[in-house]
Each structure stands twice: as structure tokens, then as C-alpha cells.
C-alpha atoms as a PDB file:
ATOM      1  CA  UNK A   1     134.197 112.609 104.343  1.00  0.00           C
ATOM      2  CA  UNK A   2     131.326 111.018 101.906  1.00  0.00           C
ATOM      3  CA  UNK A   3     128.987 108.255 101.547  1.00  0.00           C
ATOM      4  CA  UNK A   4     129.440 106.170  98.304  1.00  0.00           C
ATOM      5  CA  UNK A   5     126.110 104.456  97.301  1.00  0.00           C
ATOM      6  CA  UNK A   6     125.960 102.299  94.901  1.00  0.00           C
ATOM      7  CA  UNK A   7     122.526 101.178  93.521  1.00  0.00           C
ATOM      8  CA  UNK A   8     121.384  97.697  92.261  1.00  0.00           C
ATOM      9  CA  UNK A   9     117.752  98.256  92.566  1.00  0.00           C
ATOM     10  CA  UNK A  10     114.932  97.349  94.949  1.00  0.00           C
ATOM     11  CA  UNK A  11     116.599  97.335  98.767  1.00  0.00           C
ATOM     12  CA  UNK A  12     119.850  97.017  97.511  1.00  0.00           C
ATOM     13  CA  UNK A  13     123.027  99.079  97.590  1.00  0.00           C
ATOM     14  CA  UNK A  14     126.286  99.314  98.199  1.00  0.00           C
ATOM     15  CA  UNK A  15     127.674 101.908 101.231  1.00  0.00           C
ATOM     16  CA  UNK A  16     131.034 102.682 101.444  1.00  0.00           C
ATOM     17  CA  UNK A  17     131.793 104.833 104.505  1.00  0.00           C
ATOM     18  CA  UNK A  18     135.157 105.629 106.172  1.00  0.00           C
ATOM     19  CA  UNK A  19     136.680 102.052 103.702  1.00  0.00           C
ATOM     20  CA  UNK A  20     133.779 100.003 105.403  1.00  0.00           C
ATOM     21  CA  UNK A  21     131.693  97.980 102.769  1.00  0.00           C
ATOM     22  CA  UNK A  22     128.060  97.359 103.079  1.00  0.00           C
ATOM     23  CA  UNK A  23     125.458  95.817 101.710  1.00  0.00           C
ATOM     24  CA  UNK A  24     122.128  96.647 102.676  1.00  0.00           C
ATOM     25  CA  UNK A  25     119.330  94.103 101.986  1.00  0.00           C
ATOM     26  CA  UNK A  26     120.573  91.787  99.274  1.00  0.00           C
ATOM     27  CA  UNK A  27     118.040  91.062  96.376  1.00  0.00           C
ATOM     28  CA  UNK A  28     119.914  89.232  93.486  1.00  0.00           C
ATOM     29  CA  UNK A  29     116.921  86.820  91.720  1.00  0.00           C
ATOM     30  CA  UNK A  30     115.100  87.287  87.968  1.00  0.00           C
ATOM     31  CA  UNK A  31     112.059  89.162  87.976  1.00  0.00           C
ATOM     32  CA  UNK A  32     109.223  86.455  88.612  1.00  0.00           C
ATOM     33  CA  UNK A  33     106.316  86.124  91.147  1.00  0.00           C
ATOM     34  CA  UNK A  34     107.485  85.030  95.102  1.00  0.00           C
ATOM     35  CA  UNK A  35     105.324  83.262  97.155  1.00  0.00           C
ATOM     36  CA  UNK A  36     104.791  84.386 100.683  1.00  0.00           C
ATOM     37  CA  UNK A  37     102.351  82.410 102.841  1.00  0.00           C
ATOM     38  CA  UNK A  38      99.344  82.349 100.654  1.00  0.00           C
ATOM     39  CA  UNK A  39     100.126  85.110  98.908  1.00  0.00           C
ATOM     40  CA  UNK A  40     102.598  86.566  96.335  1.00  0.00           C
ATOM     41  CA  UNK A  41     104.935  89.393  95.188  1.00  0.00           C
ATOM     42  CA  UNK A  42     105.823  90.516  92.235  1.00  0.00           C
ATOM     43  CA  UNK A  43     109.372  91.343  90.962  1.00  0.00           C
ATOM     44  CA  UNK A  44     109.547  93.526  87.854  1.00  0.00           C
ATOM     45  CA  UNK A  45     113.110  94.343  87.460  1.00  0.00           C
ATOM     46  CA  UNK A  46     116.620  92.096  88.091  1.00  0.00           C
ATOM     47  CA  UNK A  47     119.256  94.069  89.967  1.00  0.00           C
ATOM     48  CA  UNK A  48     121.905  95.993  87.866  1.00  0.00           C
ATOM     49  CA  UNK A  49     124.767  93.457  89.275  1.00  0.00           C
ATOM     50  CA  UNK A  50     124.972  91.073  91.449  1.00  0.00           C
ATOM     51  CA  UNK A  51     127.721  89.052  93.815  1.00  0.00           C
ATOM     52  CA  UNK A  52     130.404  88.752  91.667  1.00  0.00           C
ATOM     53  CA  UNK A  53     130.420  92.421  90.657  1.00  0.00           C
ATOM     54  CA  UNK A  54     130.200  93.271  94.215  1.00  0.00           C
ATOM     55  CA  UNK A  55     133.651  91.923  95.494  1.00  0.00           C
ATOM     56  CA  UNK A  56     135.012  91.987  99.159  1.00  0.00           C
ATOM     57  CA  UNK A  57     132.208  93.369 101.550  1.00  0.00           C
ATOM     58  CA  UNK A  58     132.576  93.989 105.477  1.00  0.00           C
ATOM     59  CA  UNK A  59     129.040  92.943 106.393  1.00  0.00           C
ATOM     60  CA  UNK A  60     125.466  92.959 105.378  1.00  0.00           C
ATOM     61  CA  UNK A  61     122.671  95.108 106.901  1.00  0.00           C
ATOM     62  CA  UNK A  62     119.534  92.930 106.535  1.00  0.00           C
ATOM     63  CA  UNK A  63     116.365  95.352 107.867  1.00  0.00           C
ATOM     64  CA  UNK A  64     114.419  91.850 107.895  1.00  0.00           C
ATOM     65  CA  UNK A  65     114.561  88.230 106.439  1.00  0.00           C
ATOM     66  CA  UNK A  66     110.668  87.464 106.089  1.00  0.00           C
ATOM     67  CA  UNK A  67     109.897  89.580 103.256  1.00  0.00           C
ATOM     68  CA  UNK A  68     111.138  88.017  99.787  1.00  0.00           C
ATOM     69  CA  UNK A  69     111.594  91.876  98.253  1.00  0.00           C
ATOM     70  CA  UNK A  70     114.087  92.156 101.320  1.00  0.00           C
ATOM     71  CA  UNK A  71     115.502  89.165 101.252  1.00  0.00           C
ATOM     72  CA  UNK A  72     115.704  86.679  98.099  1.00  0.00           C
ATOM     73  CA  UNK A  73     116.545  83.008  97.291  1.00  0.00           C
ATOM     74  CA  UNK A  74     119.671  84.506  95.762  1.00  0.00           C
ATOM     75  CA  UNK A  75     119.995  87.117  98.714  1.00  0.00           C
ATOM     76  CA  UNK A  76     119.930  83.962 101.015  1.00  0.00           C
ATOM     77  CA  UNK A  77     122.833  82.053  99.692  1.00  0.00           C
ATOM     78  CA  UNK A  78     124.621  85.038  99.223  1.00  0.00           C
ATOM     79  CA  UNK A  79     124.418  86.137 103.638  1.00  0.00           C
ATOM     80  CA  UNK A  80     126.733  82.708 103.735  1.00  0.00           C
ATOM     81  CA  UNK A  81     129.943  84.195 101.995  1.00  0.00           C
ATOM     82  CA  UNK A  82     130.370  87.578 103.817  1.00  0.00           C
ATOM     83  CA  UNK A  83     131.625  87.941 107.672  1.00  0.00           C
ATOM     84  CA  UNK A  84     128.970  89.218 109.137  1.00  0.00           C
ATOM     85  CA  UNK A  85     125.331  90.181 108.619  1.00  0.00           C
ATOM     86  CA  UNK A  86     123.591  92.426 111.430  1.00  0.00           C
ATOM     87  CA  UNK A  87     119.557  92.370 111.485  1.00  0.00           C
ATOM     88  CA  UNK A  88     116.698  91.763 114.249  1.00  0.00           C
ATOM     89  CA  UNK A  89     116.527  89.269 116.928  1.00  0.00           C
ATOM     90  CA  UNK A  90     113.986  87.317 114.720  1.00  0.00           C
ATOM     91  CA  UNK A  91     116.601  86.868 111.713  1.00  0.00           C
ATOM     92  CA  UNK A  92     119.063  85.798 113.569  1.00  0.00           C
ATOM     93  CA  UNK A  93     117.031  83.486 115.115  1.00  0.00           C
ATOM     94  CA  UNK A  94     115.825  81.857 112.148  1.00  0.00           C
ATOM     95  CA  UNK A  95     118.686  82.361 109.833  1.00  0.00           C
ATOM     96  CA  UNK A  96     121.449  81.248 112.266  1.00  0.00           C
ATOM     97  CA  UNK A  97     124.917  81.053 111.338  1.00  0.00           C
ATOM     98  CA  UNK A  98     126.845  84.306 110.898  1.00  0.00           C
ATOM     99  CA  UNK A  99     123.616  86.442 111.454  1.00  0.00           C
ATOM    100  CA  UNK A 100     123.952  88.767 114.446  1.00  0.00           C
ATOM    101  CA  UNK A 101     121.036  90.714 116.119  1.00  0.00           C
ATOM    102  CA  UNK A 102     121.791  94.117 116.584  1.00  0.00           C
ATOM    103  CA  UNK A 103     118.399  95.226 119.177  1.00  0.00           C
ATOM    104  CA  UNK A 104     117.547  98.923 119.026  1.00  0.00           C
ATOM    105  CA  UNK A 105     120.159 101.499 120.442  1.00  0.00           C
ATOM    106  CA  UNK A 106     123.029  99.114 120.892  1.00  0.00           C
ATOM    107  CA  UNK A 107     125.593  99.419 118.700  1.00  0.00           C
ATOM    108  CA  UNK A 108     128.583  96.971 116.714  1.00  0.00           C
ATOM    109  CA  UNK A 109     131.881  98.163 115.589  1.00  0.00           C
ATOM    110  CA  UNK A 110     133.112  97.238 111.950  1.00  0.00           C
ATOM    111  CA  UNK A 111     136.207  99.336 111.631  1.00  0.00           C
ATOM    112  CA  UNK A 112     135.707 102.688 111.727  1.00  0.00           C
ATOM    113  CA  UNK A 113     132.131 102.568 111.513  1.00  0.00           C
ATOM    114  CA  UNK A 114     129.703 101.771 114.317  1.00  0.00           C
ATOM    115  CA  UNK A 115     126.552 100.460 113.462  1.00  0.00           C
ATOM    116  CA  UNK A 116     123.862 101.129 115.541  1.00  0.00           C
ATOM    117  CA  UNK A 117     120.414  99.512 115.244  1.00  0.00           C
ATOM    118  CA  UNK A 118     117.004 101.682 115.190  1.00  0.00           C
ATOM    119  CA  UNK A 119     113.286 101.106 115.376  1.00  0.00           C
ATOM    120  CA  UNK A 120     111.149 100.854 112.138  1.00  0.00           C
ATOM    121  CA  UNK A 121     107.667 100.309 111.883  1.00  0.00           C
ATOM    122  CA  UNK A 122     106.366  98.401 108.969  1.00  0.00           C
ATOM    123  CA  UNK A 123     102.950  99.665 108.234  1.00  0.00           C
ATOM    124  CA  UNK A 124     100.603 101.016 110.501  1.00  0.00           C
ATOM    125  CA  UNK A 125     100.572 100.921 114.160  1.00  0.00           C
ATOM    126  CA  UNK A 126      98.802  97.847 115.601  1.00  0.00           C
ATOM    127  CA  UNK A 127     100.283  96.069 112.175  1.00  0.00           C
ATOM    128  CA  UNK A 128     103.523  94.902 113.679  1.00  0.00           C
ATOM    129  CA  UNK A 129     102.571  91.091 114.267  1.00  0.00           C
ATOM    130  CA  UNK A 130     101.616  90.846 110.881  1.00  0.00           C
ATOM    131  CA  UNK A 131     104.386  92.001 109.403  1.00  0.00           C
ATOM    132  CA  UNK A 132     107.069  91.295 111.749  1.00  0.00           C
ATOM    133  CA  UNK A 133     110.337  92.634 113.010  1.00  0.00           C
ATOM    134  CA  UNK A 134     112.430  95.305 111.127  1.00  0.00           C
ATOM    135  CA  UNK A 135     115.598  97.426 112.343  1.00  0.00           C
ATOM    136  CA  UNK A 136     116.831  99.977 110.710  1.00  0.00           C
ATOM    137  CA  UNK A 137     120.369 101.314 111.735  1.00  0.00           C
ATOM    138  CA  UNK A 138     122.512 104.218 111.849  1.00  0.00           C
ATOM    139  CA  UNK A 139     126.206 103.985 110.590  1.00  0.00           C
ATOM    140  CA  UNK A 140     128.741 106.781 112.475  1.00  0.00           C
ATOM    141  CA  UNK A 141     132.264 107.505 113.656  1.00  0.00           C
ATOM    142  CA  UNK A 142     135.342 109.714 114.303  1.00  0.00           C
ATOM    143  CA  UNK A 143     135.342 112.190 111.266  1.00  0.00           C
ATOM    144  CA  UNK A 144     132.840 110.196 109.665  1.00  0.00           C
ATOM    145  CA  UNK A 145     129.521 111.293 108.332  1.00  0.00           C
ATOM    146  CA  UNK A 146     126.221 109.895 110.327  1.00  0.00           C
ATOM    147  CA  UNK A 147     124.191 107.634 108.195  1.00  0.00           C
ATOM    148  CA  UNK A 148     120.663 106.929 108.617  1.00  0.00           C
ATOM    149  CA  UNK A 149     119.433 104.005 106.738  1.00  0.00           C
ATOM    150  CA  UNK A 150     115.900 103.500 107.080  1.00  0.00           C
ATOM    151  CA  UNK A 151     114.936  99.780 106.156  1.00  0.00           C
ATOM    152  CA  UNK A 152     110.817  98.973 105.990  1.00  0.00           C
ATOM    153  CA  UNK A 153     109.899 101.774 107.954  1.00  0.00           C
ATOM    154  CA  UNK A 154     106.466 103.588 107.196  1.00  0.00           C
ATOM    155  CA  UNK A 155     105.934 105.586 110.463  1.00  0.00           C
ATOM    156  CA  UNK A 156     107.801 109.007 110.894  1.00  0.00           C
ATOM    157  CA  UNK A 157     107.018 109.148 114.758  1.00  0.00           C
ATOM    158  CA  UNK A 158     109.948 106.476 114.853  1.00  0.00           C
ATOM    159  CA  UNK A 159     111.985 108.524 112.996  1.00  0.00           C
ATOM    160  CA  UNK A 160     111.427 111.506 115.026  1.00  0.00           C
ATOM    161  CA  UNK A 161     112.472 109.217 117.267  1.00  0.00           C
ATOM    162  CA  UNK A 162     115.224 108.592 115.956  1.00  0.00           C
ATOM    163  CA  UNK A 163     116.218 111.993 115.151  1.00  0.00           C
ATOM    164  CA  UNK A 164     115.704 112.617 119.034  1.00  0.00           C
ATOM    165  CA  UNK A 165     118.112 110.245 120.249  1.00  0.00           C
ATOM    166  CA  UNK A 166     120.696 110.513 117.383  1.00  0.00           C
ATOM    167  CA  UNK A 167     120.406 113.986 116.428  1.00  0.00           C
ATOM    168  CA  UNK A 168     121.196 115.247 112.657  1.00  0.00           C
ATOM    169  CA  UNK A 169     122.344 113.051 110.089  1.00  0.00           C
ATOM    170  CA  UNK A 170     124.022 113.525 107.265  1.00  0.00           C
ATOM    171  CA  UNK A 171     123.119 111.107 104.963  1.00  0.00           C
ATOM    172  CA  UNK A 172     119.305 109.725 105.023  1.00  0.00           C
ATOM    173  CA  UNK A 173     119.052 106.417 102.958  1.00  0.00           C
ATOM    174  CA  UNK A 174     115.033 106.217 102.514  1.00  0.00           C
ATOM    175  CA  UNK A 175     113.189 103.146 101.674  1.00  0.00           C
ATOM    176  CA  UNK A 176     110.638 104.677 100.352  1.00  0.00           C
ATOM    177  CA  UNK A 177     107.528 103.827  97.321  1.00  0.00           C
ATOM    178  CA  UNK A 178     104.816 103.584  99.590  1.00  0.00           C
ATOM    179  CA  UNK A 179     104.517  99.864  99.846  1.00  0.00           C
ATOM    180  CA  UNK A 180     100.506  98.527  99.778  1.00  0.00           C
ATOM    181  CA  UNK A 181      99.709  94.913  99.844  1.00  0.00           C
ATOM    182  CA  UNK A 182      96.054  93.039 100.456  1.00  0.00           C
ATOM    183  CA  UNK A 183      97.543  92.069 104.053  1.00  0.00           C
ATOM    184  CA  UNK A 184      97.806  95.201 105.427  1.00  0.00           C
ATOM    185  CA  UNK A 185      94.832  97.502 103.546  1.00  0.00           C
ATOM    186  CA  UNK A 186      95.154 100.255 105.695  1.00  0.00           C
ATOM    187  CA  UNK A 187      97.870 102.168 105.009  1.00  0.00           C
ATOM    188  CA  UNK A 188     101.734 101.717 103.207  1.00  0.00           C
ATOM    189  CA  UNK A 189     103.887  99.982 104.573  1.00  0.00           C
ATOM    190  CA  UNK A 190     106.837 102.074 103.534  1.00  0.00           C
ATOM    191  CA  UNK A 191     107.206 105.794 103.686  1.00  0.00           C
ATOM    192  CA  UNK A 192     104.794 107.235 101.216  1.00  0.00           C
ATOM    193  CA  UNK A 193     107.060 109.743  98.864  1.00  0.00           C
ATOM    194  CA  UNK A 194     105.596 112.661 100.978  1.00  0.00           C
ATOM    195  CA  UNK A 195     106.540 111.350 103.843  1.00  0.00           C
ATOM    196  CA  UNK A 196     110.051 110.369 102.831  1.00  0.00           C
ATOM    197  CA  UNK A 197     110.390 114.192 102.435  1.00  0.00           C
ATOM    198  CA  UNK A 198     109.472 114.867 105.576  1.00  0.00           C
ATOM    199  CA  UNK A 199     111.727 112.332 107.170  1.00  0.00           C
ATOM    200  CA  UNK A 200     114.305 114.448 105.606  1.00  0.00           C
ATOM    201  CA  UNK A 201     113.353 117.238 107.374  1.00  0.00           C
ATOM    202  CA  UNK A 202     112.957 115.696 110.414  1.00  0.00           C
ATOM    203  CA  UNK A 203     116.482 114.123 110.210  1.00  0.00           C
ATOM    204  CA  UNK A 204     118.004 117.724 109.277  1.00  0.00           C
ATOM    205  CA  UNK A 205     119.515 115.207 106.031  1.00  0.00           C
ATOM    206  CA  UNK A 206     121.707 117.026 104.406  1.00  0.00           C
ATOM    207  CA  UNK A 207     121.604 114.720 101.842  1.00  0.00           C
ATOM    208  CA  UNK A 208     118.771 111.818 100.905  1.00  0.00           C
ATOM    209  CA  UNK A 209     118.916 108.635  98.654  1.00  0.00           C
ATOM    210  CA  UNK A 210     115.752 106.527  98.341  1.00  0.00           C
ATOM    211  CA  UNK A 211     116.254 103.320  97.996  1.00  0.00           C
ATOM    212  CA  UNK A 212     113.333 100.327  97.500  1.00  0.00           C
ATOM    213  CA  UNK A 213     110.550 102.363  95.390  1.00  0.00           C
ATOM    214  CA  UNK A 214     110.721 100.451  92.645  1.00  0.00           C
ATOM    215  CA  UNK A 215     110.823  97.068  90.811  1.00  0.00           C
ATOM    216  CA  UNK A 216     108.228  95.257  92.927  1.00  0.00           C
ATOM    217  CA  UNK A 217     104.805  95.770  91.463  1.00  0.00           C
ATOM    218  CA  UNK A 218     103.711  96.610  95.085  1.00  0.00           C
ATOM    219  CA  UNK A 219     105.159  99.669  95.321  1.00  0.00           C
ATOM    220  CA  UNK A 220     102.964 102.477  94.579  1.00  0.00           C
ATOM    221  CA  UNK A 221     104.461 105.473  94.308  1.00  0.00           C
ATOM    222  CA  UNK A 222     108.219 105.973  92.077  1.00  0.00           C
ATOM    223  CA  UNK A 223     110.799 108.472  91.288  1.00  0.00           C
ATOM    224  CA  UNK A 224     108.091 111.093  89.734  1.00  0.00           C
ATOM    225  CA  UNK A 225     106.177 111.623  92.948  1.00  0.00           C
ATOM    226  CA  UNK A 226     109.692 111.427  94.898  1.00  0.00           C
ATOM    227  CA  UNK A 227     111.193 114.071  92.675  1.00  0.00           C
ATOM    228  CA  UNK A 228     107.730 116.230  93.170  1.00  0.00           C
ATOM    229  CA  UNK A 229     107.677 115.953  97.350  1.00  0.00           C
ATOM    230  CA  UNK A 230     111.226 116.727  97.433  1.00  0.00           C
ATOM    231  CA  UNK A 231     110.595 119.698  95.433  1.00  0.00           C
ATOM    232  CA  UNK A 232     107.470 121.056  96.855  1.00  0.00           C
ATOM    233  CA  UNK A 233     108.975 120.658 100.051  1.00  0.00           C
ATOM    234  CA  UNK A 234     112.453 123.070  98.731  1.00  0.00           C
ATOM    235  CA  UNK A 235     114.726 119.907  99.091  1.00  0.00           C
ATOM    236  CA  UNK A 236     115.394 119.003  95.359  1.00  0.00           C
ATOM    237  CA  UNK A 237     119.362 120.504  96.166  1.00  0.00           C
ATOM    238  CA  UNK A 238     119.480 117.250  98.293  1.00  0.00           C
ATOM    239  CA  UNK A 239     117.744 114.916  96.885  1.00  0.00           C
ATOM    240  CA  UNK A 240     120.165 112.438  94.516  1.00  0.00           C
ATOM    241  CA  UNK A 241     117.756 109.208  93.092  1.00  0.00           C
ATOM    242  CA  UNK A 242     120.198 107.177  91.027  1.00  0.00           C
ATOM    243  CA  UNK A 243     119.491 104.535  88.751  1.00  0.00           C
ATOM    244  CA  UNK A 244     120.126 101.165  89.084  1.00  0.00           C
ATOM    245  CA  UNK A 245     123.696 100.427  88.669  1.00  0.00           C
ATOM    246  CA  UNK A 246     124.814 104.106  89.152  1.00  0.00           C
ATOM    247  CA  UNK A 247     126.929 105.491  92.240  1.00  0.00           C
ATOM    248  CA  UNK A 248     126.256 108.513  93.979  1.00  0.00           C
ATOM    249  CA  UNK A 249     128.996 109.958  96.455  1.00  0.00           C
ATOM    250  CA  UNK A 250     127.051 112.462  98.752  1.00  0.00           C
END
């Protein structure tokens, strides 16, 4: 059975697995600078559609509210009219309502699909107070394929982790672009696009799509040097890198 992802830009896409509808990280405001604390982000690029083209959804999966490229005005308001939305102990926390913390290796059944919620690592070790708390998760079942979606992750000794205690995966959704901003100057805070590759490798993926490498002017690193790590590494068969407002069923 496959994975139907379908791209807005930024974080955000729709996954359809097994008739389950997700929607990870909901971005959905104009390009325009965001304030965060005392500093600001940059938004380059809209998303290719937006609530209304969306239609009937079984839950979002927020990797973290703090972060406005993760989590928008628009993105807010929007949380309100789906069922459910599964994130970290902190969003739930401050987001209330129908937000549900799903804490790493435990697990919440939507249909078909259980969700299970993973470690990520946003930026360097030692940088976790700075940034805050991130999940990622991992999407499985009966007959189903095993999904890995990353969220804000920039350290591949969680994801070996992760490969350790889940085993292969299937699909590998990526965030990816190699995130760099003045609060964190020593390192990404994303996977850089080589080591999205070797994520992939780690994961056994048989297939990858990056997600959240570009419309922010923060990211560093795009779909050229994806394309070029995925293909020095021998992986370009599985790499797929749609544009916004394609679908790709891997």
C-alpha cells in the first residue's frame, strides 16, 4: 500500500496512509517577516493551497508550536477545526484545547494508522533549551507502510535511534534545508542536505520526501544540494522532491 503526499510548501503536507488524513505542521500565512522574541523570520513563499482546498482531515501532526515557520497565525486558527492534533507535552500545554501530547515511544490510534511519537533534536546538542521541544513521529499498521516523519530534527544519532527501536521504514518524510539562525550559530538546526541522505540510509527508506527546505529565507541549503547528496550517495531512484502543490504517491 502507498503514501500519498501532498505538498503545500515549507512544513506542510498532506499524508494519506491506509484512508487516514494528515496534516503535518500547518503553515497557511503571506510571505512577510514573523517576529519571534526579539528576533524575526522570514517567509518567502505562500503555500500552494490552503484550508479550504484541504477538506476533511483526521488529525494534525504539529512537530512543535514555538517556531512561526512550524506553526503560523493562520496555522493556529486552523488546529481549532480538525479533531485532533498530536505534538509535545509543551504544545499541548500551551495550546490547550484539542491538542494532545504524544511523549516519545507511546503511540495513538487514528484508524488504521498508529501514530507513534519520536525524539528530534533541534540543533546541536546542548541547544535544546533554546530551542525547545520537538517530536517527530512514526505512522504504521496492519498492511500498511511505516512512515517516518522527521519534524525539526538536525541530529542523526536520534535517528539512528530511531531506526534502532523501529527498524526499516518505508517512507522517510525529511525536514530538511539545513536551518541556521543568529540564535543558535553553531550548527543547523535541521538536517543539512547531506545528512538528510544519510538519514535515508540509516532508516533503510525505501523511499524519501523532504519536506521544509525552502520558502523561509533561513534555510540554507534547497533542492540543488538535495538532488546532489542523494545522488552522490546512489539514492536518486528514491528520492521524489515535489513542488509545491504537487502529489507524490510513493
Amino acid at each position: 500500500m502507498s503514501v500519498d503526499v501532498w505538498y503545500a510548501g515549507g512544513p506542510t503536507a498532506v499524508l494519506e496512509l491506509g484512508g487516514v488524513r494528515l496534516v503535518v505542521d500547518p503553515t497557511f500565512d503571506p510571505p512577510g517577516d514573523y517576529p519571534i522574541g526579539d528576533r524575526k523570520l522570514t517567509k518567502l513563499a505562500g503555500p500552494a493551497f490552503g484550508p479550504a482546498e484541504i477538506g476533511r482531515v483526521d488529525a494534525v501532526l504539529l512537530s512543535h508550536d514555538q517556531h512561526p515557520d512550524n506553526l503560523d497565525g493562520a496555522g493556529r486558527e486552523y488546529l481549532a477545526t480538525v479533531p485532533t492534533v498530536l505534538s509535545t507535552n509543551a504544545a499541548a500545554g500551551r495550546l490547550g484545547g484539542n491538542v494532545r501530547a504524544v511523549p516519545n515511544w507511546t503511540d495513538v490510534e487514528l484508524g488504521p494508522v498508529r501514530v507513534t511519537g519520536v525524539p528530534a533534536q533541534h540543533g546541536p546538542d546542548g541547544t535544546e533549551a533554546l530551542v525547545g521541544e520537538v517530536t517527530g513521529f512514526v505512522l504504521s499498521g496492519d498492511g500498511l507502510p511505516t512512515v517516518y516523519v522527521s519534524g525539526d530534527n538536525a541530529s542523526l544519532p536520534v535517528v539512528r535511534e530511531v531506526a534502532r527501536r523501529i527498524g526499516p521504514v518505508q517512507v522517510a518524510v525529511l525536514f530538511a534545508g539545513a536551518a541556521r539562525t543568529e540564535l543558535v550559530p553553531g550548527g543547523p538546526l535541521t538536517l543539512t542536505s547531506e545528512d538528510a541522505a544519510e538519514a535515508a540510509e540509516i532508516l533503510a527508506a525505501e523511499q524519501v520526501v523532504p519536506l521544509h527546505f525552502e520558502g523561509w529565507a533561513h534555510f540554507t541549503e534547497g533542492a540543488e544540494e538535495l538532488r546532489a547528496a542523494f545522488g552522490r550517495r546512489g539514492l536518486a531512484e528514491r528520492f521524489h522532491l515535489p513542488r509545491p502543490g504537487e502529489r507524490v504517491t510513493v
